[in-house]
Protein backbone atom coordinates (compact mmCIF):
# COMPACT_ATOMS: atom_id res chain seq x y z
CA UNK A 1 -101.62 -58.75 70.67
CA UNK A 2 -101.34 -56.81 67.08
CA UNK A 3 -103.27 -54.07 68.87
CA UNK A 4 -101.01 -53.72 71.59
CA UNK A 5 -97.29 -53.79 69.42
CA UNK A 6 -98.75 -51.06 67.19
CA UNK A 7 -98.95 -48.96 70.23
CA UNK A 8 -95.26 -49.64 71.83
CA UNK A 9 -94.18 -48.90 68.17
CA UNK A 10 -96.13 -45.57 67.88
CA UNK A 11 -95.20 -44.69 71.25
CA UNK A 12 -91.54 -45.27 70.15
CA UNK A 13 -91.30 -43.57 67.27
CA UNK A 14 -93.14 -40.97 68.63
CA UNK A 15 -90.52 -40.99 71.24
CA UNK A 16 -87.36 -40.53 68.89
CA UNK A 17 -89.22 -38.02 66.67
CA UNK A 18 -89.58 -35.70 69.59
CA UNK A 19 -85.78 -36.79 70.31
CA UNK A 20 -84.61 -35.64 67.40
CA UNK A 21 -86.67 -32.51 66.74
CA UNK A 22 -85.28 -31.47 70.70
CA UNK A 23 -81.71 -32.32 68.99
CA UNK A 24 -81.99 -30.06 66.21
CA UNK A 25 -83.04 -27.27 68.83
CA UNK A 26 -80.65 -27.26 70.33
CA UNK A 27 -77.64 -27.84 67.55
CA UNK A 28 -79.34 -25.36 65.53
CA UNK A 29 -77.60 -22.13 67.68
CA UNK A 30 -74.24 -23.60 67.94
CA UNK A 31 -74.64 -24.16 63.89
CA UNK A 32 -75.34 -20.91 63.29
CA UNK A 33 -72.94 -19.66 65.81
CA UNK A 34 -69.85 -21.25 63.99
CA UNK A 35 -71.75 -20.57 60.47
CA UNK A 36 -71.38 -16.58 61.85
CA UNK A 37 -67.95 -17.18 63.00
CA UNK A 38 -65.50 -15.52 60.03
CA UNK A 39 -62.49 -17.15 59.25
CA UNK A 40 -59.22 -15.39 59.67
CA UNK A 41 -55.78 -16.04 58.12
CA UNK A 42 -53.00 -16.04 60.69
CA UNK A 43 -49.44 -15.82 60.19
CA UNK A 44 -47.27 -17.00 62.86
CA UNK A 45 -43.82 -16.12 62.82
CA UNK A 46 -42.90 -17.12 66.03
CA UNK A 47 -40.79 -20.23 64.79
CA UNK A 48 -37.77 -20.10 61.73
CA UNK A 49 -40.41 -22.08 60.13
CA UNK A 50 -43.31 -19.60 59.71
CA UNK A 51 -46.28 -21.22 59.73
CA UNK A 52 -49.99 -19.76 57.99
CA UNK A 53 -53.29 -20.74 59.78
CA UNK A 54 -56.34 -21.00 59.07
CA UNK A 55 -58.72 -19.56 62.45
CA UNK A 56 -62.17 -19.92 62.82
CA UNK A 57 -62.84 -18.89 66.72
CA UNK A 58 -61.20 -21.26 68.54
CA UNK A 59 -60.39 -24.08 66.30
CA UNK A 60 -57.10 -23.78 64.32
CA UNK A 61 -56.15 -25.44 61.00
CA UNK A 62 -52.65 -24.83 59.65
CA UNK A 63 -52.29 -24.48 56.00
CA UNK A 64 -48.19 -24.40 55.11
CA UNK A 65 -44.90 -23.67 56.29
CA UNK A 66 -42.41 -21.15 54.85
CA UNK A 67 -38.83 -20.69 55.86
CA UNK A 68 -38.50 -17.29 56.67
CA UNK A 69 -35.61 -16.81 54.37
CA UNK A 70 -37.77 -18.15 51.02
CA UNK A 71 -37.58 -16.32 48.34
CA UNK A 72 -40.46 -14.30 47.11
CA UNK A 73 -41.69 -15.74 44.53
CA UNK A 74 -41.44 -19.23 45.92
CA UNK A 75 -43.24 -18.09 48.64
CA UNK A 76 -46.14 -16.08 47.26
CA UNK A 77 -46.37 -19.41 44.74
CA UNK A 78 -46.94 -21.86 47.84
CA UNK A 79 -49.34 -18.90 49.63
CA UNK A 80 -51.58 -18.28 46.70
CA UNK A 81 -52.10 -22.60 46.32
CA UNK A 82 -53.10 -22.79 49.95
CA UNK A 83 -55.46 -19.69 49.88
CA UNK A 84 -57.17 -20.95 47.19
CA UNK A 85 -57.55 -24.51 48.42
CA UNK A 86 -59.28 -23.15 51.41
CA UNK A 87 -61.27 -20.28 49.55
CA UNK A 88 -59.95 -17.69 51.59
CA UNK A 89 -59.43 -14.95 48.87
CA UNK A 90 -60.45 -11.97 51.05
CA UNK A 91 -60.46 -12.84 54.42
CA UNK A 92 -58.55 -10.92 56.87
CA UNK A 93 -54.91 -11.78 58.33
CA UNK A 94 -52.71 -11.08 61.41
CA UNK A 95 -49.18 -11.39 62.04
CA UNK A 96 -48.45 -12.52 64.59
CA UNK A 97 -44.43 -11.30 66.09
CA UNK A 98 -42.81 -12.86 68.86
CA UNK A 99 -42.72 -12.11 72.39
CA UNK A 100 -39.08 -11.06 72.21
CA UNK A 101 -39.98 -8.71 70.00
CA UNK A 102 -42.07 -6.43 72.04
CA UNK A 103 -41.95 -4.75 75.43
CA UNK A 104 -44.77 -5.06 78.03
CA UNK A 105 -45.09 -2.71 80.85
CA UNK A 106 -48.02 -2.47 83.63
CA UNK A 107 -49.51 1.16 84.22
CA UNK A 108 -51.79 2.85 86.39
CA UNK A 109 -53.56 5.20 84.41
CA UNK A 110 -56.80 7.49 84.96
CA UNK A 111 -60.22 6.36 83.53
CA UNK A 112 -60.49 8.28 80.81
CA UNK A 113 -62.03 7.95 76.97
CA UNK A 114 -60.10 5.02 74.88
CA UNK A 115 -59.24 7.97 72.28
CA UNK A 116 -57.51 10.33 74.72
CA UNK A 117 -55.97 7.17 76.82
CA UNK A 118 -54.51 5.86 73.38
CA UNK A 119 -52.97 9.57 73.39
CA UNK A 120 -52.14 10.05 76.43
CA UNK A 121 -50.07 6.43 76.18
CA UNK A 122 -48.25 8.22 73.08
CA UNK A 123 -46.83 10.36 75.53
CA UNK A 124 -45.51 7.66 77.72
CA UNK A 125 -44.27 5.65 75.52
CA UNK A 126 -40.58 7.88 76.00
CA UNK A 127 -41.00 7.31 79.52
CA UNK A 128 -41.82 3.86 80.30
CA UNK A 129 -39.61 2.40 76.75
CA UNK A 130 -36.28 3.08 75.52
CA UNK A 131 -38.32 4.32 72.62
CA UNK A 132 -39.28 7.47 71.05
CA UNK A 133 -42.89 7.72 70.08
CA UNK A 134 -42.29 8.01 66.01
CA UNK A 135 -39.79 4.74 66.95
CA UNK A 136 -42.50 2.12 67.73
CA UNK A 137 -45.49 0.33 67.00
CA UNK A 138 -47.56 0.08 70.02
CA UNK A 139 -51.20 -1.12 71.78
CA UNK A 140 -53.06 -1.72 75.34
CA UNK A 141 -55.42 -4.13 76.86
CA UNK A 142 -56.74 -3.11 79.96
CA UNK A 143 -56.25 -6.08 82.68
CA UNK A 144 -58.77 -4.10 85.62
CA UNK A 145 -61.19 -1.34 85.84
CA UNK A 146 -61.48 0.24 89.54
CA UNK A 147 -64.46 2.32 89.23
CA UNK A 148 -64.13 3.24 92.83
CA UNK A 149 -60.60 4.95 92.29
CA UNK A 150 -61.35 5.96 88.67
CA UNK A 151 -58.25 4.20 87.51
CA UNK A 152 -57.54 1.70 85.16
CA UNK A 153 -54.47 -0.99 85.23
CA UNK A 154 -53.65 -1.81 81.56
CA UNK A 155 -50.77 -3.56 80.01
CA UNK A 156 -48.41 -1.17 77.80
CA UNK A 157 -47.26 -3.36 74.25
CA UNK A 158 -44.76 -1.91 72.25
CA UNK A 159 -42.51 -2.93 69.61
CA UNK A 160 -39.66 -1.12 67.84
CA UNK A 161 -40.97 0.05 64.30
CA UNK A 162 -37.80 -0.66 62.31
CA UNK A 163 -39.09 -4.62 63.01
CA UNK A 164 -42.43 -4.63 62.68
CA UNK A 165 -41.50 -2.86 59.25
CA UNK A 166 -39.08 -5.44 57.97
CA UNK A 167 -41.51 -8.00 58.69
CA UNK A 168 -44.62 -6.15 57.28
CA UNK A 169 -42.42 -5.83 53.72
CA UNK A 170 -40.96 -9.44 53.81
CA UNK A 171 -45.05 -10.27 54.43
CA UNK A 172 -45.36 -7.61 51.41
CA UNK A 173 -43.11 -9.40 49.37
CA UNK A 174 -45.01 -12.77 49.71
CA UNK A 175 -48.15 -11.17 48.53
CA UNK A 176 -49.84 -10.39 52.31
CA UNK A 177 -51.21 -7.26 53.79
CA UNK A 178 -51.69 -8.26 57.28
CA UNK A 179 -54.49 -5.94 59.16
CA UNK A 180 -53.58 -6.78 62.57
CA UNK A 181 -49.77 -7.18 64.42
CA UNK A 182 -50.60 -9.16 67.60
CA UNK A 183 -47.97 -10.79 69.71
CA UNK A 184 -48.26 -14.28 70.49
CA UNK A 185 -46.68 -15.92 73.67
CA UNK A 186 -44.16 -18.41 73.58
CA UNK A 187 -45.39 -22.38 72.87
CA UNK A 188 -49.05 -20.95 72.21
CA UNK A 189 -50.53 -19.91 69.09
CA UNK A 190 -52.75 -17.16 69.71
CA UNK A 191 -52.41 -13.74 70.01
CA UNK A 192 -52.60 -11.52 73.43
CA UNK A 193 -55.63 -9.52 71.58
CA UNK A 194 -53.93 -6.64 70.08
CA UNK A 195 -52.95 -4.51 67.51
CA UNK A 196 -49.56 -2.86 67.14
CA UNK A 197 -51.13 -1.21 63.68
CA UNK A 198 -53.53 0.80 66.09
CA UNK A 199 -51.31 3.22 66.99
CA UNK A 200 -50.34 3.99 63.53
CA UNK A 201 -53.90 4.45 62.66
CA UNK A 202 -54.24 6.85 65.87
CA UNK A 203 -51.15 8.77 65.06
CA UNK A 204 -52.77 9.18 61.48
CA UNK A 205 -56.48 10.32 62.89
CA UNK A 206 -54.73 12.43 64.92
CA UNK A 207 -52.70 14.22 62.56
CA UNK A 208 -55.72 13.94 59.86
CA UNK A 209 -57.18 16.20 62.80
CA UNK A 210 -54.24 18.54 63.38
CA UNK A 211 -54.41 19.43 59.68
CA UNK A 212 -57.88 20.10 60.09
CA UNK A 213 -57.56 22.07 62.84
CA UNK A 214 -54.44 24.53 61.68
CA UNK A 215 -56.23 24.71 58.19
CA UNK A 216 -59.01 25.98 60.17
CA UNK A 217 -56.95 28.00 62.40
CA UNK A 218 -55.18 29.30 59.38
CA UNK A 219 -58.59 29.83 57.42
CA UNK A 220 -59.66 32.30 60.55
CA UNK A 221 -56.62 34.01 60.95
CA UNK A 222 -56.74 34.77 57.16
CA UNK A 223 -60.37 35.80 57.60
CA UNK A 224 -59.80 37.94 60.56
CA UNK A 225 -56.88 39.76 58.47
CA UNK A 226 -58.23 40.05 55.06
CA UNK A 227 -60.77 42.00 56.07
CA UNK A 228 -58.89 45.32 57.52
CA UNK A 229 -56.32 44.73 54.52
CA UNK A 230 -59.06 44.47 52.30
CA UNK A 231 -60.28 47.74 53.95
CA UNK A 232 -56.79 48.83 54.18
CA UNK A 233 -56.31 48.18 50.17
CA UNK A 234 -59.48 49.77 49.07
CA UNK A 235 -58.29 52.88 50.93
CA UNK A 236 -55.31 53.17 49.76
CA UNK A 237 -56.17 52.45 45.66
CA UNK A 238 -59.04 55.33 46.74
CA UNK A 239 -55.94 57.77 48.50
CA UNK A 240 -53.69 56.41 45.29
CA UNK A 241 -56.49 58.00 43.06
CA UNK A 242 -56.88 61.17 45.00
CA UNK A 243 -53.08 61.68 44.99
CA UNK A 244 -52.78 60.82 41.33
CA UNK A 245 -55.71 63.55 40.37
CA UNK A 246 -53.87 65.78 42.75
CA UNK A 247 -50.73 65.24 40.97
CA UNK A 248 -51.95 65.88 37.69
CA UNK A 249 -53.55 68.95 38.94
CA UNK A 250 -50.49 69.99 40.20
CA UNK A 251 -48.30 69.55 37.24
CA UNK A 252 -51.23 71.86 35.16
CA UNK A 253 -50.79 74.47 37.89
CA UNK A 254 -46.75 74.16 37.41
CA UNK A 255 -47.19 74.09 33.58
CA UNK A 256 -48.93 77.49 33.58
CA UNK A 257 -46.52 78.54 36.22
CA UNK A 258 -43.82 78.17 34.06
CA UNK A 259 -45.86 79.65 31.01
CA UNK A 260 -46.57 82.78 32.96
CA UNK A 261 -42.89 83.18 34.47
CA UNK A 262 -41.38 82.76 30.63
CA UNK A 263 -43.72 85.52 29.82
CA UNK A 264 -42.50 87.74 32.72
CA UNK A 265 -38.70 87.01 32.15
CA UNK A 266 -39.43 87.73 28.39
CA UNK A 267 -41.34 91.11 29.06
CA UNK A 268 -38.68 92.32 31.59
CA UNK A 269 -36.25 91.16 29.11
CA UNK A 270 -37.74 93.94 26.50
CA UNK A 271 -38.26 96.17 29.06
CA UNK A 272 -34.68 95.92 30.05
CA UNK A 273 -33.47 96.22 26.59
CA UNK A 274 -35.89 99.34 25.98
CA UNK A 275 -34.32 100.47 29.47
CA UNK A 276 -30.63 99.90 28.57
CA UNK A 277 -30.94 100.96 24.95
CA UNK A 278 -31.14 104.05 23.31
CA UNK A 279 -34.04 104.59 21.00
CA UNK A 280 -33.18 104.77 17.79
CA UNK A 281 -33.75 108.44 17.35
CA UNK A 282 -31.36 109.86 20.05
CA UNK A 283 -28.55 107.55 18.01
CA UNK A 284 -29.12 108.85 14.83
CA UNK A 285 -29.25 112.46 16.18
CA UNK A 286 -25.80 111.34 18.08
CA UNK A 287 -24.38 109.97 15.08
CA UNK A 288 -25.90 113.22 13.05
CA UNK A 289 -23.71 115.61 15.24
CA UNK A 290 -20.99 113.60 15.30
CA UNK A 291 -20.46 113.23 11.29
CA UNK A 292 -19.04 116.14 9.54
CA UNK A 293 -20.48 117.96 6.52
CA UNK A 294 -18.00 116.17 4.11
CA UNK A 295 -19.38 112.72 5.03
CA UNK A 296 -21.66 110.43 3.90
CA UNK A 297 -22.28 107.01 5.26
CA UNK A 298 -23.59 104.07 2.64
CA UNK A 299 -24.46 101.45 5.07
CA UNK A 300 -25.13 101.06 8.68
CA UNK A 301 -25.53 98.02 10.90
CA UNK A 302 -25.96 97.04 14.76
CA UNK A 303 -26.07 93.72 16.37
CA UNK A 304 -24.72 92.75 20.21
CA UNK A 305 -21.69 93.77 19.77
CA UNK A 306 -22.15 97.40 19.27
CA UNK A 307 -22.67 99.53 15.36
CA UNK A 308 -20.65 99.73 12.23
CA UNK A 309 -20.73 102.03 9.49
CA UNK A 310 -19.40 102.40 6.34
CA UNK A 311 -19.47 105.84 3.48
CA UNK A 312 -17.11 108.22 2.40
CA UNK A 313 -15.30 111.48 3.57
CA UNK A 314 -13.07 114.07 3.23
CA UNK A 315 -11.11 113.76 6.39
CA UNK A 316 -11.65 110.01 7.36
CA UNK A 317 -9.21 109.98 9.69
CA UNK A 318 -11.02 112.53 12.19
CA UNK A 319 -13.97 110.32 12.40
CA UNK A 320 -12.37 108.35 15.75
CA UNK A 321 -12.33 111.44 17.12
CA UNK A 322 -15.38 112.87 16.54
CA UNK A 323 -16.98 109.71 17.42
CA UNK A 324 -15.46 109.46 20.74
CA UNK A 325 -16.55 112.67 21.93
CA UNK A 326 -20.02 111.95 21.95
CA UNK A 327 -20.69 110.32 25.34
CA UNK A 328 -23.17 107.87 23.84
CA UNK A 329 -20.61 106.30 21.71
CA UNK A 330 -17.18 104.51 22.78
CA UNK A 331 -14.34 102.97 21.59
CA UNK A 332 -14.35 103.56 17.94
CA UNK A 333 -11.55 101.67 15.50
CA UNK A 334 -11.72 101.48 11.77
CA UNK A 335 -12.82 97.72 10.76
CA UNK A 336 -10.47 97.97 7.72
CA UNK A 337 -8.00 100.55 6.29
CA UNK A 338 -9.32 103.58 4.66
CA UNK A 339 -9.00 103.73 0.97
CA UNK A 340 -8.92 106.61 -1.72
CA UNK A 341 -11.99 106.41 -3.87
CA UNK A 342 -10.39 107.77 -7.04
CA UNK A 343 -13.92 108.67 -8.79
CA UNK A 344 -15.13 110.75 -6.19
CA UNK A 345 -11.37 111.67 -4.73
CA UNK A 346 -12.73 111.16 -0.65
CA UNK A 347 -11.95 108.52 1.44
CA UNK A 348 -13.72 105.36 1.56
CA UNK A 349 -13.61 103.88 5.48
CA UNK A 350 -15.45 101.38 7.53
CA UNK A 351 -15.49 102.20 11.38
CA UNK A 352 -17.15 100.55 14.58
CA UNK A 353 -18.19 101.43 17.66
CA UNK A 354 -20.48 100.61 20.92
CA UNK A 355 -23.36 102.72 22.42
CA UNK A 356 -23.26 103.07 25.93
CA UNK A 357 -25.21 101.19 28.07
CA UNK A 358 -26.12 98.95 24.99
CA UNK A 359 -25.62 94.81 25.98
C-alpha cells in the first residue's frame, strides 16, 4: 500500500514539474517581449486638460494632468515629480495634436522611393492644402500598395506650422522636447502613426544636400575658371614685364634723343651765330676806317644789343657820321653828352651802335 502511494505521488509531482517547466516556456517570450518593449512618454493634448502618459506597446498608464494654460514653472514642477517617479529620465516623447488641427487628404501617387515620394508630396502640399509648403508641418502613411498598377494610395497629414509651433514652445516651456507630432483621433488615445516633425527633418536633408551640391557646383565652376585666369594672369604679369623693360628701354632711347638734339640745336646755334656775326677782325678793320686820325678809343664793349665805345677826339661830333657810313655798322647815338677834357683839350664821348646782321 506504501509502495503504491509513493508512486501516485512521484507520478504527480512529476506531473506538475513538467507543468511548470512547459509554463515557463512558454511565458518566457512574452517576458522578454514586453522586457524589449521601450517605454515612451506621451503627451496628449487633445483635451483642455492635457494629460502625460506613460506607453509601453499597448498598455497605457497616465501619469498627470496639466491645464493647458499652467504656468511654466508650475508645470515643469509637477512634470519633473512624475518623470522621476516612473524613472523615465530619457525616454522618448510624442505630442500628440488634435484631429482638428490637421488636414487629411487621400492621393494616388506613383510607387516610387519613400525619399523622393516625401518630396514629391512637398510639392503637393500647395495643391491639395490651403497651405504653402514652408507653412506646414506634414507626414504620410500609405493605406494600399497596387503592385500591379505601380501606384500607391496614401493618406496626406498636414498641419499649419504656426500651431504645431506654439504648441512645441508651450511643451518647451514645461521642460519637453517632444521627438514625434502624431495626431490622435477623437475619444482614442493613440496616435495615427506619424510624424509631422518628418517633414522638417526632410526639408533640412534636403537643403543640407542643396548646399552640398551648389558648393560643389560652385567649387567646379571656380575650378573650371581659375585655371584660364590663372593662365590669363601669369600672361599678363609676363606681358606687364615685357612692357615695363620695353618702357624703360624706351625712355633711355628718348633720354639720349634729347641729349643728342640739345647738342644739335646748340651746335647750329654757334654755327648760326658764327654765320650771322662778323668775326672780330672785319669789325675792328670797320671800326679802324671808320675812326679818324685824331681819335682814340679807351674802352670797347659788345653784348646783344649791339657795341659801345668810349675815347677821345678832336671832332667828336663827326663820329655819327663816320660811323654810319660803314655798311656794317647802324644806327649810332652818343650814350651820354660829349665833354671837354681840359688836360688833353679833345673831346671826351661815349657812342653806340649795332653791327649788321648781329642778333
Amino acid at each position: 500500500m506504501a509502495s503504491s502511494l509513493t508512486t501516485v505521488n512521484d507520478l504527480v509531482s512529476n506531473f506538475f514539474t513538467w507543468w511548470f517547466a512547459e509554463l515557463t516556456a512558454i511565458w518566457r517570450p512574452f517576458r522578454a517581449a514586453l522586457r524589449r518593449t521601450p517605454k515612451k512618454l506621451v503627451l496628449d493634448t487633445s483635451d483642455e486638460q492635457w494629460s502625460l502618459r506613460l506607453q509601453r506597446g499597448d498598455r497605457s498608464q497616465e501619469l498627470g494632468r496639466l491645464d493647458s494654460h499652467s504656468a511654466a514653472n508650475v508645470a515643469r514642477k509637477s512634470i519633473g515629480t512624475w518623470i522621476r517617479k516612473a524613472k523615465l529620465r530619457n525616454s522618448e516623447l510624442t505630442l500628440l495634436v488634435p484631429e482638428s488641427k490637421s488636414l487629411r487628404r487621400p492621393l494616388d501617387m506613383p510607387e516610387i522611393p519613400e525619399a523622393s515620394l516625401r518630396q514629391a508630396l512637398s510639392f503637393e502640399i500647395e495643391r491639395q492644402t490651403p497651405f504653402r509648403p514652408e507653412d506646414a508641418y506634414f507626414d504620410y502613411r500609405v493605406l494600399a500598395r497596387k503592385p500591379d498598377t505601380k501606384r500607391l494610395s496614401i493618406e496626406l497629414i498636414a498641419a499649419p506650422r504656426a500651431v504645431i509651433d506654439a504648441m512645441l514652445s508651450k511643451v518647451a516651456e514645461w521642460g519637453l522636447r517632444p521627438s514625434n507630432v502624431d495626431v490622435v483621433v477623437k475619444n482614442t488615445q493613440a496616435g495615427i502613426g506619424i510624424n509631422l516633425l518628418n517633414s522638417e527633418r526632410a526639408v533640412q536633408r534636403w537643403s543640407s544636400v542643396r548646399v552640398a551640391l551648389v558648393l560643389l557646383i560652385i567649387g567646379l565652376l571656380s575650378g573650371i575658371l581659375y585655371y584660364p585666369v590663372h593662365l590669363l594672369s601669369s600672361e599678363d604679369q609676363s606681358l606687364a614685364a615685357q612692357v615695363a623693360a620695353e618702357s624703360a628701354k624706351a625712355k633711355q632711347t628718348l633720354g639720349k634723343r634729347a641729349e643728342l638734339d640739345e647738342s644739335l640745336r646748340a651746335a647750329n646755334f654757334l654755327d648760326s651765330r658764327k654765320q650771322n656775326n662778323p668775326s672780330v677782325m672785319l669789325f675792328l678793320n670797320e671800326l679802324t676806317k671808320a675812326l679818324p686820325d685824331n681819335t682814340w678809343l679807351a674802352r670797347v664793349s659788345q653784348n646783344k644789343d649791339g657795341v659801345k665805345i668810349s675815347g677821345y677826339s678832336a671832332a667828336a661830333s663827326q663820329l655819327i657820321s663816320r660811323i654810319d657810313g660803314i655798311p656794317l655798322f647802324k644806327n649810332p647815338t652818343f650814350s651820354s653828352p660829349i665833354v671837354q677834357d681840359p688836360q688833353n683839350k679833345l673831346e671826351r664821348f661815349e657812342l653806340s651802335f649795332e653791327i649788321e646782321g648781329h642778333r
